[in-house]
C-alpha atoms as a PDB file:
ATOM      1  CA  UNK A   1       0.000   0.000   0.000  1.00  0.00           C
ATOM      2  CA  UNK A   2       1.089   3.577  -1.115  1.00  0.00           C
ATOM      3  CA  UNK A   3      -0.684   6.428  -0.421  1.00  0.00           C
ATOM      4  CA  UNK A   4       1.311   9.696  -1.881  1.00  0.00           C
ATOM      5  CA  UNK A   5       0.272  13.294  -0.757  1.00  0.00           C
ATOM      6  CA  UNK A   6       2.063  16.695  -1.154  1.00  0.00           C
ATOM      7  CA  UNK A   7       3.345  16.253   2.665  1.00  0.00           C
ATOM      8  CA  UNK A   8       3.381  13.585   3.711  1.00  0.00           C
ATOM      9  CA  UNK A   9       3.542   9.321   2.385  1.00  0.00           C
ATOM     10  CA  UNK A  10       2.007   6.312   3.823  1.00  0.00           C
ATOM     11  CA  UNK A  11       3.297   3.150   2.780  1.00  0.00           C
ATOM     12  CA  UNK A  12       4.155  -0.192   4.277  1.00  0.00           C
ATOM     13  CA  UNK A  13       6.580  -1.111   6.692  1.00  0.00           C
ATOM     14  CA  UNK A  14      10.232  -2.539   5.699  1.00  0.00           C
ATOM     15  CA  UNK A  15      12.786  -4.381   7.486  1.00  0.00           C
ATOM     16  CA  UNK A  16      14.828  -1.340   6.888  1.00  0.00           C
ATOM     17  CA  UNK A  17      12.902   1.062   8.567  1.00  0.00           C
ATOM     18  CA  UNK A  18      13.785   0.020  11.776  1.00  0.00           C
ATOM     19  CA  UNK A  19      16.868   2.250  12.380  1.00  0.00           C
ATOM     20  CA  UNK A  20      14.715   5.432  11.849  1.00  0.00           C
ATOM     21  CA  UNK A  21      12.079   4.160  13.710  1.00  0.00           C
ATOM     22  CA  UNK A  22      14.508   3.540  16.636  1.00  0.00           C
ATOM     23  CA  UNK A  23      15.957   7.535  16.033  1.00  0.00           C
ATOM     24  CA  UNK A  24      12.382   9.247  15.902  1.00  0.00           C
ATOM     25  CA  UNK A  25      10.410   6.912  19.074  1.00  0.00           C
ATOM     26  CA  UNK A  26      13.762   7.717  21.363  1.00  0.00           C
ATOM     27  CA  UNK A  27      11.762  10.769  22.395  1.00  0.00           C
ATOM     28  CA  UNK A  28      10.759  11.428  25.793  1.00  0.00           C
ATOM     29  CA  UNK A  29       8.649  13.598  24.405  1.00  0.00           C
ATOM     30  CA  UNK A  30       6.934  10.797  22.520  1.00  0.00           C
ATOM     31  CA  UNK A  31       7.142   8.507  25.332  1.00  0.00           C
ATOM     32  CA  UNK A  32       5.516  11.206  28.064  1.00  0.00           C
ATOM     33  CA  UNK A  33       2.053  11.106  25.542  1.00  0.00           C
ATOM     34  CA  UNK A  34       2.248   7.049  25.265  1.00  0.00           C
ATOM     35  CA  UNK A  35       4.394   5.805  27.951  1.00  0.00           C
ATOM     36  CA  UNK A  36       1.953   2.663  28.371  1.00  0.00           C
ATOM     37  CA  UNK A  37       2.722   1.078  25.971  1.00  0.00           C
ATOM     38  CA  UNK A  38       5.886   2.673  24.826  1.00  0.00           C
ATOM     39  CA  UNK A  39       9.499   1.794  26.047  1.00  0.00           C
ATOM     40  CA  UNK A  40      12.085   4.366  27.039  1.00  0.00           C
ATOM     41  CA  UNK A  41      14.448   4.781  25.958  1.00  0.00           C
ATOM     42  CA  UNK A  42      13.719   3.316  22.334  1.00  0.00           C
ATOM     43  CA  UNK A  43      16.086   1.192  20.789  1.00  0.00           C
ATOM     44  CA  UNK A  44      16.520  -0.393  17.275  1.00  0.00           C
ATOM     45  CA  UNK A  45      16.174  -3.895  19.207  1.00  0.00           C
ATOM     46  CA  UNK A  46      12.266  -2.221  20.043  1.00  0.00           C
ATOM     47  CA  UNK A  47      11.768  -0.921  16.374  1.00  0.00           C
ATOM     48  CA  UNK A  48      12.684  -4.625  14.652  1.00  0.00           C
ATOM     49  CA  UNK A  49      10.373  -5.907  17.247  1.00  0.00           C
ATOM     50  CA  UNK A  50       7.428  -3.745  16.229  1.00  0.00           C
ATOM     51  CA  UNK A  51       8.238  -3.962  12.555  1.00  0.00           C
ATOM     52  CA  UNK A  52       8.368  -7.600  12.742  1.00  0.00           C
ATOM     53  CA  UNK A  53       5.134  -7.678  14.167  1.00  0.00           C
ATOM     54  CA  UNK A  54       3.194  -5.057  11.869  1.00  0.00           C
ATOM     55  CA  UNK A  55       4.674  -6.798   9.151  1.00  0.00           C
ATOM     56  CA  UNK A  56       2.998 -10.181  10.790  1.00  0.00           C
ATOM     57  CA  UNK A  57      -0.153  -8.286  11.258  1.00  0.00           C
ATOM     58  CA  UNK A  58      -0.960  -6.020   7.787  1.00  0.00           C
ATOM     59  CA  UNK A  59      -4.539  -5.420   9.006  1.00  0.00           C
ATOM     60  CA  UNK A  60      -3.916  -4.157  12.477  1.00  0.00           C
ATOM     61  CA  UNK A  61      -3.294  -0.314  10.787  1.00  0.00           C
ATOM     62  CA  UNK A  62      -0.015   0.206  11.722  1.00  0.00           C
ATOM     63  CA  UNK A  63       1.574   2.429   8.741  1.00  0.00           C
ATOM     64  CA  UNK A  64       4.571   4.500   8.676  1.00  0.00           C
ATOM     65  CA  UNK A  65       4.279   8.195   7.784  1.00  0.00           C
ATOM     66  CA  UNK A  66       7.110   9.881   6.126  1.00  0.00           C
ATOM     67  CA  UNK A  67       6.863  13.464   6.086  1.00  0.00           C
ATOM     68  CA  UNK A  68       8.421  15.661   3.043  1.00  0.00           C
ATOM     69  CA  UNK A  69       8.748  18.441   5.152  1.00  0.00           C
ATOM     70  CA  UNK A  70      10.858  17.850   9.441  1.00  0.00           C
ATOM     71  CA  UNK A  71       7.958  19.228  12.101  1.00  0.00           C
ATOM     72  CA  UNK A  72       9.494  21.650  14.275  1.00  0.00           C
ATOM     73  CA  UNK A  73      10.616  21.297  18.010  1.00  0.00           C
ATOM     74  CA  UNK A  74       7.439  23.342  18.935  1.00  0.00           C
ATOM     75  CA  UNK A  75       5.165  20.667  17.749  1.00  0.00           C
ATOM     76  CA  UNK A  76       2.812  19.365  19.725  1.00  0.00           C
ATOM     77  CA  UNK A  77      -0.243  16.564  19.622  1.00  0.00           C
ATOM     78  CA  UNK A  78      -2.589  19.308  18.981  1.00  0.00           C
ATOM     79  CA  UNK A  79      -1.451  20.177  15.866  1.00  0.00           C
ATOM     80  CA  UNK A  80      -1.253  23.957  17.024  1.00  0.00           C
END
């Protein structure tokens, strides 16, 4: 699955993914807004793990987004 947008892509999940999954989750930040279910600190061990299993799992709706443009440090969940 592909979907393409001006901003932003959604796609499948590789194998290869994991490193930058490991880089972008090791965020306390990240961790503060989901730490139930969220280990921290994040490590590539974590990412293969989660990979492996949304690559087991196709249906469950776990997609990575890859954004054209970096968000800023001010960022927040709200979107403001």
């Amino acid at each position: 699955m592909i979907i393409q947008k001006e901003k932003f892509t959604l796609r499948s999940w590789k194998i290869d993914d994991f490193i930058s999954l490991a880089e972008n989750a090791n965020n306390k930040k990240i961790w503060d807004n989901v730490r139930d279910y969220f280990p921290c600190p994040y490590t590539k061990k974590d990412a293969m793990n989660f990979i492996e299993s949304a690559l087991k799992n196709p249906l469950d709706g776990n997609v990575p987004l890859k954004l054209t443009e970096k968000l800023s440090e001010e960022s927040d969940s709200s979107g403001t």
